[in-house]
PDBML (XML) file of the C-alpha atoms, coordinates in Angstrom:
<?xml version="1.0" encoding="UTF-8" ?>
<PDBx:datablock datablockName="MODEL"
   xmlns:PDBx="http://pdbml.pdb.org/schema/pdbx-v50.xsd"
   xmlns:xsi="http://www.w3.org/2001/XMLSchema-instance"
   xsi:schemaLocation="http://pdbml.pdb.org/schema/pdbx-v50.xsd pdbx-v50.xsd">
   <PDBx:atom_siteCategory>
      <PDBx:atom_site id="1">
         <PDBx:B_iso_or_equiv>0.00</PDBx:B_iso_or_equiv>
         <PDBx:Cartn_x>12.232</PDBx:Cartn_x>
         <PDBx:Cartn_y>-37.245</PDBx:Cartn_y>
         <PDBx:Cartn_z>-41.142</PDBx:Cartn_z>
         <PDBx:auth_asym_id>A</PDBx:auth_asym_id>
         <PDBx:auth_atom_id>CA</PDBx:auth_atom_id>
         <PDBx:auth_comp_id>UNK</PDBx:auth_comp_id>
         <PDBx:auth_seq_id>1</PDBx:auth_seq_id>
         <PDBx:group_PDB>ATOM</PDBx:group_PDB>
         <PDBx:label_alt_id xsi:nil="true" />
         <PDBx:label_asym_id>A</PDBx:label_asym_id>
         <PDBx:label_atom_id>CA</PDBx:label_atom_id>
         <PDBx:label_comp_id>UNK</PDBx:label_comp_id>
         <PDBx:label_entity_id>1</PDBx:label_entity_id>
         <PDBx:label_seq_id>1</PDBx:label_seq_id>
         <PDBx:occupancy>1.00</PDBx:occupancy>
         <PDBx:pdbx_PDB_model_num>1</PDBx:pdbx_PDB_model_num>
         <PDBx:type_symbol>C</PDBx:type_symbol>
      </PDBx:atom_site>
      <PDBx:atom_site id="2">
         <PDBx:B_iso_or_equiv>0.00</PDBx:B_iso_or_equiv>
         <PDBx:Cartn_x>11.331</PDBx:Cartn_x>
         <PDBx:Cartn_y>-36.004</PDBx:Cartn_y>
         <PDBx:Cartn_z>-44.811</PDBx:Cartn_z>
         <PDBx:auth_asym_id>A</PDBx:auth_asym_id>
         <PDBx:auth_atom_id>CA</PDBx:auth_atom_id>
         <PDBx:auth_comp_id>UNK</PDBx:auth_comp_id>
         <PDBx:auth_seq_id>2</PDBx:auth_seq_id>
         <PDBx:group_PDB>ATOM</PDBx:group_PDB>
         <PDBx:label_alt_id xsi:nil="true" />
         <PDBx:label_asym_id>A</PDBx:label_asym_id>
         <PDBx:label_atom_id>CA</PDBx:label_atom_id>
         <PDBx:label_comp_id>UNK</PDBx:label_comp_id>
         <PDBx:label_entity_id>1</PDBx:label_entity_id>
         <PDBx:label_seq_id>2</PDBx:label_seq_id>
         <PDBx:occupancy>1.00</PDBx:occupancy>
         <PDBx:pdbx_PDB_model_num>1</PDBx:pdbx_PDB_model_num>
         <PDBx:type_symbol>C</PDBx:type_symbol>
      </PDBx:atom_site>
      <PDBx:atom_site id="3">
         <PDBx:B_iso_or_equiv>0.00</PDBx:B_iso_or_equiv>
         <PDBx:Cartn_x>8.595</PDBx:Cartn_x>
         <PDBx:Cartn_y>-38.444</PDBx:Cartn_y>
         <PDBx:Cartn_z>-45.192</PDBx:Cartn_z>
         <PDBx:auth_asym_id>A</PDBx:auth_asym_id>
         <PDBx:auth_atom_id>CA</PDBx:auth_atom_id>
         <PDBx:auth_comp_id>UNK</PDBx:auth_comp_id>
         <PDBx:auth_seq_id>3</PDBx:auth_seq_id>
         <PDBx:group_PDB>ATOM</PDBx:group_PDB>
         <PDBx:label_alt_id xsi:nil="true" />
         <PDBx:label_asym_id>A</PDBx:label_asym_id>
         <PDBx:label_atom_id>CA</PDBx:label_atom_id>
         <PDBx:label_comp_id>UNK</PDBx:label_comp_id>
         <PDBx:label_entity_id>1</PDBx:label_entity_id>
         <PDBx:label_seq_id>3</PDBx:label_seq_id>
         <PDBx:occupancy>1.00</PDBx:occupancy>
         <PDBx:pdbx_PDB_model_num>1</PDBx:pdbx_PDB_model_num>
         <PDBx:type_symbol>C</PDBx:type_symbol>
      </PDBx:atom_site>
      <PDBx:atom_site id="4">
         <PDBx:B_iso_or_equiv>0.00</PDBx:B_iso_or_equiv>
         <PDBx:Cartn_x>6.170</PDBx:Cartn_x>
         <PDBx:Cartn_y>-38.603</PDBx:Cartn_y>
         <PDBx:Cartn_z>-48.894</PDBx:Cartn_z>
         <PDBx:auth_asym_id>A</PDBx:auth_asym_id>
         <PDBx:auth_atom_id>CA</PDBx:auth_atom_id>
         <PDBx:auth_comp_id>UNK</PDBx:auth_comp_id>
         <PDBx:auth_seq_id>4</PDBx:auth_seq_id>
         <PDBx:group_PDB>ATOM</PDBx:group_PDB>
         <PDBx:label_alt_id xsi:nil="true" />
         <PDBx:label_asym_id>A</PDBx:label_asym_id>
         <PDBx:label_atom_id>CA</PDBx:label_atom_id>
         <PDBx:label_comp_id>UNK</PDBx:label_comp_id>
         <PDBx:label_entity_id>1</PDBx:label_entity_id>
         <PDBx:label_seq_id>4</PDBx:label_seq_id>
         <PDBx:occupancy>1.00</PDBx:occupancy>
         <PDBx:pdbx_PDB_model_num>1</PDBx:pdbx_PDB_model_num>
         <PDBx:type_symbol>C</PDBx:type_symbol>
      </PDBx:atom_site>
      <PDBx:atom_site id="5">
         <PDBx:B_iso_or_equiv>0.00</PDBx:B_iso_or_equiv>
         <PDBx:Cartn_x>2.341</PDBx:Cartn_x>
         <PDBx:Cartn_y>-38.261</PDBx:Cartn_y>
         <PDBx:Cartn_z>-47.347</PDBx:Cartn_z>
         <PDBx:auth_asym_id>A</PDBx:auth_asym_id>
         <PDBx:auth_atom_id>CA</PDBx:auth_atom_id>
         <PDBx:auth_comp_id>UNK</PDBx:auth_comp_id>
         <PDBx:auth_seq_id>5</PDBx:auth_seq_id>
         <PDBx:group_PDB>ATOM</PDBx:group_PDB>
         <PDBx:label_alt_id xsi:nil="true" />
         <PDBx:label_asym_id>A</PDBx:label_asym_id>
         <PDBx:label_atom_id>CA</PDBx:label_atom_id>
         <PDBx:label_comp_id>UNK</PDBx:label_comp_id>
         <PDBx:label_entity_id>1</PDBx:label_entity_id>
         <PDBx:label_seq_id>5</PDBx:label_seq_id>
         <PDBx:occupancy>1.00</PDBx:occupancy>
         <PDBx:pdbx_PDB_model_num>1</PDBx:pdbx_PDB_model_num>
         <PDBx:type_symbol>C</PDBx:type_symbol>
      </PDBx:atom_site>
      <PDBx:atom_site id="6">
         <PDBx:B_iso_or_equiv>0.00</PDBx:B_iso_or_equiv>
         <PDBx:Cartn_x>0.623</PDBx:Cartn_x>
         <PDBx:Cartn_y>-41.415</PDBx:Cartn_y>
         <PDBx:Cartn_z>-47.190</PDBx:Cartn_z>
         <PDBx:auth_asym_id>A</PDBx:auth_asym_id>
         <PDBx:auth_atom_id>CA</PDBx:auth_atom_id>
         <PDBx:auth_comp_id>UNK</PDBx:auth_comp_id>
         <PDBx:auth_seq_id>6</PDBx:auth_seq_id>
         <PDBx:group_PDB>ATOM</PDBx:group_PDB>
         <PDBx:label_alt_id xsi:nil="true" />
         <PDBx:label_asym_id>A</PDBx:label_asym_id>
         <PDBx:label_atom_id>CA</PDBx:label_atom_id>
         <PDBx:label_comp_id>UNK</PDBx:label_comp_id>
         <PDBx:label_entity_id>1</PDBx:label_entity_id>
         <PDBx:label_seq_id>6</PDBx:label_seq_id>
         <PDBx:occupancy>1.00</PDBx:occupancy>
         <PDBx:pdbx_PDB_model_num>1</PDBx:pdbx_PDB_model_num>
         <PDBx:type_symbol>C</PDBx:type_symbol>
      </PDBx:atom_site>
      <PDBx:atom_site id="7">
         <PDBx:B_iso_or_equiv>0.00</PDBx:B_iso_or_equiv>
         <PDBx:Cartn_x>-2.308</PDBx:Cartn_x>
         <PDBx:Cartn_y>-40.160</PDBx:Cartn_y>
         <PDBx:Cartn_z>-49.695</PDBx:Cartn_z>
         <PDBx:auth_asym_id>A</PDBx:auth_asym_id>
         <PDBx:auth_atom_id>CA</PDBx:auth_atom_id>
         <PDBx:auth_comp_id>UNK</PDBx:auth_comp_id>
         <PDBx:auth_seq_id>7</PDBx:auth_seq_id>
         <PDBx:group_PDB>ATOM</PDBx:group_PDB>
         <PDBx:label_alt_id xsi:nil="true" />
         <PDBx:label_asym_id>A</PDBx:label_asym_id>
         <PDBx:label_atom_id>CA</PDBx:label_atom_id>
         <PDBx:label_comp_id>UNK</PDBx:label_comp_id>
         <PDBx:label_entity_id>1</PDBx:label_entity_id>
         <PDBx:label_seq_id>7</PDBx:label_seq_id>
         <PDBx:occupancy>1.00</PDBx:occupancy>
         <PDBx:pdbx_PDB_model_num>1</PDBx:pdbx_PDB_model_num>
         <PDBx:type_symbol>C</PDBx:type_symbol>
      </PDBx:atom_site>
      <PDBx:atom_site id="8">
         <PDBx:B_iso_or_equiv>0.00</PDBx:B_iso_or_equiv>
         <PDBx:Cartn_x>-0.027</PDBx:Cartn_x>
         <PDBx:Cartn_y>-39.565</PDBx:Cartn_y>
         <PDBx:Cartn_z>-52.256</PDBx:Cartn_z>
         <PDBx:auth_asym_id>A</PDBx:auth_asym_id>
         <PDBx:auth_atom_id>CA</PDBx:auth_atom_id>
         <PDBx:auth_comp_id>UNK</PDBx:auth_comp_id>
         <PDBx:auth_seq_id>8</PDBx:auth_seq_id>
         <PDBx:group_PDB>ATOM</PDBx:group_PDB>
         <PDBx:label_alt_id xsi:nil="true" />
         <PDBx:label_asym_id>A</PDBx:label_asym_id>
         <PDBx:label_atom_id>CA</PDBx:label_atom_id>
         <PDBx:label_comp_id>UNK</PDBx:label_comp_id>
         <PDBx:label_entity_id>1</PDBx:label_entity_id>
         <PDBx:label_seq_id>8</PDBx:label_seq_id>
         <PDBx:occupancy>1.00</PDBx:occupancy>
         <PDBx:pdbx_PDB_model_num>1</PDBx:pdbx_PDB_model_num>
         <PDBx:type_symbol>C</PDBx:type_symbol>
      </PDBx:atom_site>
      <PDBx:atom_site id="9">
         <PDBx:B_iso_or_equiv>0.00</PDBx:B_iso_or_equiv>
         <PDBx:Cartn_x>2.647</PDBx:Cartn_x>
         <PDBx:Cartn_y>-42.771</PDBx:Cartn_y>
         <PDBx:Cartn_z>-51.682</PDBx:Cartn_z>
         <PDBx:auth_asym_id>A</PDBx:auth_asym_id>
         <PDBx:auth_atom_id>CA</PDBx:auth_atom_id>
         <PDBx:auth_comp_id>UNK</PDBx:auth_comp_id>
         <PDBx:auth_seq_id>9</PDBx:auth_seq_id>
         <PDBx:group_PDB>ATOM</PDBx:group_PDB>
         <PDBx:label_alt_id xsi:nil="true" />
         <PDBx:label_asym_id>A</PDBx:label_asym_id>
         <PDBx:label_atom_id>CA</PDBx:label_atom_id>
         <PDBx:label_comp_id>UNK</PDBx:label_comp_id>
         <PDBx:label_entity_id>1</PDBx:label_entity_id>
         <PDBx:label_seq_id>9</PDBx:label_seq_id>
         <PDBx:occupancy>1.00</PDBx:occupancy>
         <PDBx:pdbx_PDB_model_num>1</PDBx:pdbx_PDB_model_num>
         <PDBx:type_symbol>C</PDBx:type_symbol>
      </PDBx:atom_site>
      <PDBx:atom_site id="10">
         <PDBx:B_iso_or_equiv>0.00</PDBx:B_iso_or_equiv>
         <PDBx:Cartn_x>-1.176</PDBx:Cartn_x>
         <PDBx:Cartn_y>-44.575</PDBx:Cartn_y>
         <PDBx:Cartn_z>-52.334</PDBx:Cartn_z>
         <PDBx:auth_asym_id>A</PDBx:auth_asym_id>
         <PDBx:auth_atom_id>CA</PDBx:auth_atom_id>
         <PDBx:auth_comp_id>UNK</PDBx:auth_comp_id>
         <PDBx:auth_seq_id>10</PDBx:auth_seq_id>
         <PDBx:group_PDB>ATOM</PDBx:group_PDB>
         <PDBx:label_alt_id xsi:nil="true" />
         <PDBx:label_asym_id>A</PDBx:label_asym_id>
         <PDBx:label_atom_id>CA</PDBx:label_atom_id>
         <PDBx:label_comp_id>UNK</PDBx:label_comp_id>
         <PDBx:label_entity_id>1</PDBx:label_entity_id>
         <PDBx:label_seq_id>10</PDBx:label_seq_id>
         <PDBx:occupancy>1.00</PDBx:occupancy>
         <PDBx:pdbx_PDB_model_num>1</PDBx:pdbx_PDB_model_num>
         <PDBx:type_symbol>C</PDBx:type_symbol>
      </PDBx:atom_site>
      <PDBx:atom_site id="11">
         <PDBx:B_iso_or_equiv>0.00</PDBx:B_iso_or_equiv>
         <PDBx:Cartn_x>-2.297</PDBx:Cartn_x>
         <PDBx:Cartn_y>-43.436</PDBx:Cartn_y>
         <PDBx:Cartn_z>-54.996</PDBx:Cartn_z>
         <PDBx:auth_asym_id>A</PDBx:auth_asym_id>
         <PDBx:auth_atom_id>CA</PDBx:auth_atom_id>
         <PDBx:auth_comp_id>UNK</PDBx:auth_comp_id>
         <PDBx:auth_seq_id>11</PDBx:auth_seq_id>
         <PDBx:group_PDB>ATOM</PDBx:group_PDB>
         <PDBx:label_alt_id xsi:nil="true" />
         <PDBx:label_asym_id>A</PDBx:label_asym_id>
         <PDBx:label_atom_id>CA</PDBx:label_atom_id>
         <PDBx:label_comp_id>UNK</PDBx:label_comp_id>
         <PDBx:label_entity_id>1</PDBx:label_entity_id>
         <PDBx:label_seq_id>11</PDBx:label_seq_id>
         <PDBx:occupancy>1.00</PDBx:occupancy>
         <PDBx:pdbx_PDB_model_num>1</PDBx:pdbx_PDB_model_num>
         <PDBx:type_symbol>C</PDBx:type_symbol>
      </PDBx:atom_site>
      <PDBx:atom_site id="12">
         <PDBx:B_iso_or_equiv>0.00</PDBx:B_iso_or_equiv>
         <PDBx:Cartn_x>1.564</PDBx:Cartn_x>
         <PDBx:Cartn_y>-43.372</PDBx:Cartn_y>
         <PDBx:Cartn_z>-56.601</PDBx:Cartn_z>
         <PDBx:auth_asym_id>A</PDBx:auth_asym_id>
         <PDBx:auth_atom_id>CA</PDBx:auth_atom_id>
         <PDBx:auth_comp_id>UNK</PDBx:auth_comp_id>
         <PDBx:auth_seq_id>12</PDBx:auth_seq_id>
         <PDBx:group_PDB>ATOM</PDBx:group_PDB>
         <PDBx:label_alt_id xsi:nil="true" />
         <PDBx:label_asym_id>A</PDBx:label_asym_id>
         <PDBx:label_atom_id>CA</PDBx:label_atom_id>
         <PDBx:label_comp_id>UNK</PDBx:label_comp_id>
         <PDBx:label_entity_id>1</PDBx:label_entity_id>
         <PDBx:label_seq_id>12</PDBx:label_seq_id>
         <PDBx:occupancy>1.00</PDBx:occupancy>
         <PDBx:pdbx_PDB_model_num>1</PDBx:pdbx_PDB_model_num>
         <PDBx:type_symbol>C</PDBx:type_symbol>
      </PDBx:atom_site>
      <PDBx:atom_site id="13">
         <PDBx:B_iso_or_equiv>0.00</PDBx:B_iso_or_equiv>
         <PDBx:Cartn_x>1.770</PDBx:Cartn_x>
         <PDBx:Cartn_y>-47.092</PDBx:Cartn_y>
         <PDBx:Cartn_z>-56.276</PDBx:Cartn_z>
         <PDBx:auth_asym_id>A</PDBx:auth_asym_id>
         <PDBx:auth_atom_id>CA</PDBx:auth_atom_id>
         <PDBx:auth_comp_id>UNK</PDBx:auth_comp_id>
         <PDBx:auth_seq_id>13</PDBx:auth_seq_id>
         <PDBx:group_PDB>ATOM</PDBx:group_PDB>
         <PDBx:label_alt_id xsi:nil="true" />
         <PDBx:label_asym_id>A</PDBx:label_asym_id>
         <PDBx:label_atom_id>CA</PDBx:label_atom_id>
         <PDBx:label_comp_id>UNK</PDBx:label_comp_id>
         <PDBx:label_entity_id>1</PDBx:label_entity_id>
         <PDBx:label_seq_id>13</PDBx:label_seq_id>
         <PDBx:occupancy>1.00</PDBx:occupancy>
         <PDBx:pdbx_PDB_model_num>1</PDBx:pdbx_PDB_model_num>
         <PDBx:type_symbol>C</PDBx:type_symbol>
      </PDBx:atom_site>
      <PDBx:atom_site id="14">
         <PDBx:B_iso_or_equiv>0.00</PDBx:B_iso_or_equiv>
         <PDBx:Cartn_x>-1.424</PDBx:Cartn_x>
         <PDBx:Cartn_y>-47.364</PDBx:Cartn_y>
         <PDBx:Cartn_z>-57.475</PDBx:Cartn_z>
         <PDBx:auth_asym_id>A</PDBx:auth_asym_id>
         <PDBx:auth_atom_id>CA</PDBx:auth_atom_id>
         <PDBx:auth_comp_id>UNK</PDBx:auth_comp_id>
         <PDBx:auth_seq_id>14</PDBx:auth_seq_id>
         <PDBx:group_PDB>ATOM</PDBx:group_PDB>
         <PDBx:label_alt_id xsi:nil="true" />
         <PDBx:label_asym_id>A</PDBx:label_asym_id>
         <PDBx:label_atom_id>CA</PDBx:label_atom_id>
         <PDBx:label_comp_id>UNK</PDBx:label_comp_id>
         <PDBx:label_entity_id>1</PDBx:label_entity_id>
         <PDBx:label_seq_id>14</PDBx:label_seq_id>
         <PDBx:occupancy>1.00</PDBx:occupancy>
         <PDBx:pdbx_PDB_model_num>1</PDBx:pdbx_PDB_model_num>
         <PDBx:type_symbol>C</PDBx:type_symbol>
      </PDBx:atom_site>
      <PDBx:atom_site id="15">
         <PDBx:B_iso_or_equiv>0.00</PDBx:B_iso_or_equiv>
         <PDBx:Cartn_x>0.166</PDBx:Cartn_x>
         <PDBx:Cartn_y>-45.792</PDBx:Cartn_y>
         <PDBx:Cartn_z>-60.610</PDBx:Cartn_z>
         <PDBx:auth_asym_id>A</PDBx:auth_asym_id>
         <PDBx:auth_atom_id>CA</PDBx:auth_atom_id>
         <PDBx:auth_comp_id>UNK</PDBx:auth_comp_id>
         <PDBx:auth_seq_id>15</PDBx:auth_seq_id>
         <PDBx:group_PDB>ATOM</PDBx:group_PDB>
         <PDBx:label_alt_id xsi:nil="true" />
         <PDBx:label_asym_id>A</PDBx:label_asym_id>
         <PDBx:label_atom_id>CA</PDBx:label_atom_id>
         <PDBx:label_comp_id>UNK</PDBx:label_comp_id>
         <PDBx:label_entity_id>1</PDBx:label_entity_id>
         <PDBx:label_seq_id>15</PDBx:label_seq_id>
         <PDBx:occupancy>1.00</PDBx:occupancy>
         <PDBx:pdbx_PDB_model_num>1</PDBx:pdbx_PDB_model_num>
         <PDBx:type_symbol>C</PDBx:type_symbol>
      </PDBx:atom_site>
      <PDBx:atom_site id="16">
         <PDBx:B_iso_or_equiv>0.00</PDBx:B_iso_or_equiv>
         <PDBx:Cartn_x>3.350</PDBx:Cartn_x>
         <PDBx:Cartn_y>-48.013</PDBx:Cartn_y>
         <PDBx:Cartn_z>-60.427</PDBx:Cartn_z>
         <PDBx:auth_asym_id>A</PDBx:auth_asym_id>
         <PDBx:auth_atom_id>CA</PDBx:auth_atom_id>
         <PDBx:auth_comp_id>UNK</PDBx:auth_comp_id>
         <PDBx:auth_seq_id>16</PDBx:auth_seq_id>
         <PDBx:group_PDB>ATOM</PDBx:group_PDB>
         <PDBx:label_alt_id xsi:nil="true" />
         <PDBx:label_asym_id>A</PDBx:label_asym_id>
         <PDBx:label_atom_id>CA</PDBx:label_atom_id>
         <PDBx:label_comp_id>UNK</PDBx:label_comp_id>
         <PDBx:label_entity_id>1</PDBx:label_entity_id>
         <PDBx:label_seq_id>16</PDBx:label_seq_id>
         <PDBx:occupancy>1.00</PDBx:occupancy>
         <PDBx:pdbx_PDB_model_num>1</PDBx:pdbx_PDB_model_num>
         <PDBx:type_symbol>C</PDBx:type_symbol>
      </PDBx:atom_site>
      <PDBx:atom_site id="17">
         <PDBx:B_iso_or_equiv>0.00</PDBx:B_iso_or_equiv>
         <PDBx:Cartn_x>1.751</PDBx:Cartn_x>
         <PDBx:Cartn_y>-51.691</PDBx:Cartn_y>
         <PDBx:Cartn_z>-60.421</PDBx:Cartn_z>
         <PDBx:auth_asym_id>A</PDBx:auth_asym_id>
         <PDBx:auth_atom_id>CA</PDBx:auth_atom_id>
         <PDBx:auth_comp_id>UNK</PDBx:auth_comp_id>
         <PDBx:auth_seq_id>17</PDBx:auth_seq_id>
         <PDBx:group_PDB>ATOM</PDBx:group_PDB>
         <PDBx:label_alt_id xsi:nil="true" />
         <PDBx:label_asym_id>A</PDBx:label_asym_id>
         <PDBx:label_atom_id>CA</PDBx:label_atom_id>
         <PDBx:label_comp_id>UNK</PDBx:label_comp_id>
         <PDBx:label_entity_id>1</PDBx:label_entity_id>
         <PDBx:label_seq_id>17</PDBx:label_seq_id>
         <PDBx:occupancy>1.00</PDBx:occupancy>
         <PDBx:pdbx_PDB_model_num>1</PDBx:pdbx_PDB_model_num>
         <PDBx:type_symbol>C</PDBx:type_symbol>
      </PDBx:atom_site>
      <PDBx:atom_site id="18">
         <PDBx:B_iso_or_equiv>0.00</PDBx:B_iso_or_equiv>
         <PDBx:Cartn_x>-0.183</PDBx:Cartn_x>
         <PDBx:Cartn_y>-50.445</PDBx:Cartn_y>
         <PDBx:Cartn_z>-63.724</PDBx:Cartn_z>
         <PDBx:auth_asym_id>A</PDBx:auth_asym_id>
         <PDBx:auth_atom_id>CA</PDBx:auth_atom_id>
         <PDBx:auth_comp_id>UNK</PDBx:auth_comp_id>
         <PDBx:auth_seq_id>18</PDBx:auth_seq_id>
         <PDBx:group_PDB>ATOM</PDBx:group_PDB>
         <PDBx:label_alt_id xsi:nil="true" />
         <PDBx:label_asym_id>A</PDBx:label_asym_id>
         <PDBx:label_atom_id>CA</PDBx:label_atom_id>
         <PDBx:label_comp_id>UNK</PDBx:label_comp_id>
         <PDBx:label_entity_id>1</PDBx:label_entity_id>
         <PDBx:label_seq_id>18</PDBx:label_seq_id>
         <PDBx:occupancy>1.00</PDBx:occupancy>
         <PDBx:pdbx_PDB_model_num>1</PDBx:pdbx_PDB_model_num>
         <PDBx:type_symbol>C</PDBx:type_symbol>
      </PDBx:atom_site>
      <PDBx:atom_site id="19">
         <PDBx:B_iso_or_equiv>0.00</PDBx:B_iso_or_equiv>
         <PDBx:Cartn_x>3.180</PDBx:Cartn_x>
         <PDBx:Cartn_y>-50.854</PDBx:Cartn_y>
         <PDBx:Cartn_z>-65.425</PDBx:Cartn_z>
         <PDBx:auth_asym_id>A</PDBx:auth_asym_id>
         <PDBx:auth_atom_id>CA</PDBx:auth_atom_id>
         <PDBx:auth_comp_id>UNK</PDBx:auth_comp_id>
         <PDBx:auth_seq_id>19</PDBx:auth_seq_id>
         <PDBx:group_PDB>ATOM</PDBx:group_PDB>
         <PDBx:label_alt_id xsi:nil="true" />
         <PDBx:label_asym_id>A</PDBx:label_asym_id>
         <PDBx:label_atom_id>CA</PDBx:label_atom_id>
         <PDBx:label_comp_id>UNK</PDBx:label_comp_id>
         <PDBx:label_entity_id>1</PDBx:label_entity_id>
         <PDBx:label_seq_id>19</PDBx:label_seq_id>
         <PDBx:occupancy>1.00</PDBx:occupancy>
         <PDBx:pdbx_PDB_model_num>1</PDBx:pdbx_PDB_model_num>
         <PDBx:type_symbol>C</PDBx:type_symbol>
      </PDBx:atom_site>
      <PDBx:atom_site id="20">
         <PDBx:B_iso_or_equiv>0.00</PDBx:B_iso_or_equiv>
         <PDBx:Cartn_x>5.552</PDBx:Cartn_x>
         <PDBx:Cartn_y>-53.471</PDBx:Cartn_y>
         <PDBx:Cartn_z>-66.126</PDBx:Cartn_z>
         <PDBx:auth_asym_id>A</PDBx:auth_asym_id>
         <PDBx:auth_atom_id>CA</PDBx:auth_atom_id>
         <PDBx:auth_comp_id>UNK</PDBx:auth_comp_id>
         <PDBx:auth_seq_id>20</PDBx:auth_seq_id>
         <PDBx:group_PDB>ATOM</PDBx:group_PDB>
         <PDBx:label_alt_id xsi:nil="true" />
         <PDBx:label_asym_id>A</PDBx:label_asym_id>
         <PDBx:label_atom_id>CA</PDBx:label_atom_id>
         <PDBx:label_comp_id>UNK</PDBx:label_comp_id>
         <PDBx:label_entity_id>1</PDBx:label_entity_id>
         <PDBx:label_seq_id>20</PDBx:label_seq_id>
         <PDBx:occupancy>1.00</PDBx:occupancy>
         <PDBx:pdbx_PDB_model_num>1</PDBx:pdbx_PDB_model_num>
         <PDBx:type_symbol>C</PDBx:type_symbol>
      </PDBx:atom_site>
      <PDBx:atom_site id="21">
         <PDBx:B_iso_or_equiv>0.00</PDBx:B_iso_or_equiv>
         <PDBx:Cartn_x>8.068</PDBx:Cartn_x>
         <PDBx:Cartn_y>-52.651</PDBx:Cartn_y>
         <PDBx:Cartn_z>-63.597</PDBx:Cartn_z>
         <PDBx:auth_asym_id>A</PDBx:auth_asym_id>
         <PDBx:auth_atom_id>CA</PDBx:auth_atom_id>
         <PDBx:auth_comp_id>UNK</PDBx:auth_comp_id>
         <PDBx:auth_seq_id>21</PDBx:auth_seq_id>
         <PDBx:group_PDB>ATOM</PDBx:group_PDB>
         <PDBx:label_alt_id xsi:nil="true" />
         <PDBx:label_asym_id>A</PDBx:label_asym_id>
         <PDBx:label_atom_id>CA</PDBx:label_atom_id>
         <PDBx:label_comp_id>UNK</PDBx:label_comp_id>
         <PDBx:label_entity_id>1</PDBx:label_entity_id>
         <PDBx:label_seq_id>21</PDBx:label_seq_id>
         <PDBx:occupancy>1.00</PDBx:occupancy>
         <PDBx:pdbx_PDB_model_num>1</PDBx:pdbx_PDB_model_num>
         <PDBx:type_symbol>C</PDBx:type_symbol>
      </PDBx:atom_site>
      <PDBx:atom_site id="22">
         <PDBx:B_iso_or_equiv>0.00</PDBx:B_iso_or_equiv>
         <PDBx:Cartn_x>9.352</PDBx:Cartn_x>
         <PDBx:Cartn_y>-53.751</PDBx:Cartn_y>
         <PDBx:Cartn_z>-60.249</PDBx:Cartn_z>
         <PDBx:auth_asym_id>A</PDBx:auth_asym_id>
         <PDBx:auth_atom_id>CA</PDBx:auth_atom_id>
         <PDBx:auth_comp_id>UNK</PDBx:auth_comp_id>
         <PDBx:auth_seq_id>22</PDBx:auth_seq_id>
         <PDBx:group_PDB>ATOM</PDBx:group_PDB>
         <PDBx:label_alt_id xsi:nil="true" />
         <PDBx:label_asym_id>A</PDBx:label_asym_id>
         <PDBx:label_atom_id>CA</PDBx:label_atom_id>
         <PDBx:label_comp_id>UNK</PDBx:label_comp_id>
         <PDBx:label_entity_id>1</PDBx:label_entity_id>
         <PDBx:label_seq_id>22</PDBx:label_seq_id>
         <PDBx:occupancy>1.00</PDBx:occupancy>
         <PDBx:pdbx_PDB_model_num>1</PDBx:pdbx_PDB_model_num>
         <PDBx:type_symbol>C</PDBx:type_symbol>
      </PDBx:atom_site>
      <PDBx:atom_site id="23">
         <PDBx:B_iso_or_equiv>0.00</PDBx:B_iso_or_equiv>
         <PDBx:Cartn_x>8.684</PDBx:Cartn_x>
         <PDBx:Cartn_y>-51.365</PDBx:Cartn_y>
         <PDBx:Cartn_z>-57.127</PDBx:Cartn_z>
         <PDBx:auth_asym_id>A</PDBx:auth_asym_id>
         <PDBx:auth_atom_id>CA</PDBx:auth_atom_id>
         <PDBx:auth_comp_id>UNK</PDBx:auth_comp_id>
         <PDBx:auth_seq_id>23</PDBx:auth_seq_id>
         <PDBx:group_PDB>ATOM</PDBx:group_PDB>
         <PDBx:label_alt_id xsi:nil="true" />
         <PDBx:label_asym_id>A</PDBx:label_asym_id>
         <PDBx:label_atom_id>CA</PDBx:label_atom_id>
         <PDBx:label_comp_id>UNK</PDBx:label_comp_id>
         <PDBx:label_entity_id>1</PDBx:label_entity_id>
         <PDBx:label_seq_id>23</PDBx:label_seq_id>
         <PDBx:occupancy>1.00</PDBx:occupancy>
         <PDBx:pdbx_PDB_model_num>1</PDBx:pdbx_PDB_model_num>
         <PDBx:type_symbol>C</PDBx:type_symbol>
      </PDBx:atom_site>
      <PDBx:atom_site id="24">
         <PDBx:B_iso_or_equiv>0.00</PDBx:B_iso_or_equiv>
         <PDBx:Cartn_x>8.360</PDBx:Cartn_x>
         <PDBx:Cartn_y>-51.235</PDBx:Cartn_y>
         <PDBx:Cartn_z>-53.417</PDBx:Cartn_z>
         <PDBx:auth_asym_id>A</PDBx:auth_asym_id>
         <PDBx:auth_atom_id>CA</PDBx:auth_atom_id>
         <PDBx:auth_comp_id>UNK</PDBx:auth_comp_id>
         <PDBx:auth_seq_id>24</PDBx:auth_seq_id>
         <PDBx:group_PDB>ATOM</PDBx:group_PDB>
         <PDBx:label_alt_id xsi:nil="true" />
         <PDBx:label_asym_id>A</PDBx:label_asym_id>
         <PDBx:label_atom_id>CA</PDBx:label_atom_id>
         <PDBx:label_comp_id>UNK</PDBx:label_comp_id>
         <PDBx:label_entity_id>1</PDBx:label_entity_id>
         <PDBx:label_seq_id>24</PDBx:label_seq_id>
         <PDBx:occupancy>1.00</PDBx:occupancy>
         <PDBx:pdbx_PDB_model_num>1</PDBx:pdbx_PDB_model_num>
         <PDBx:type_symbol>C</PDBx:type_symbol>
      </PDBx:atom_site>
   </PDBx:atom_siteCategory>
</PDBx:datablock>
């Protein structure tokens, strides 16, 4: 596994849903 640490995966799509896009 290569995995993106949960501290910054959080505060990432905290990021994300401020714009007008679709993520998971």
């Amino acid at each position: 596994t290569d995995y993106i640490p949960y501290e910054i995966a959080a505060d990432t799509m905290e990021r994300l849903l401020k714009e007008e896009i679709l993520t998971d």
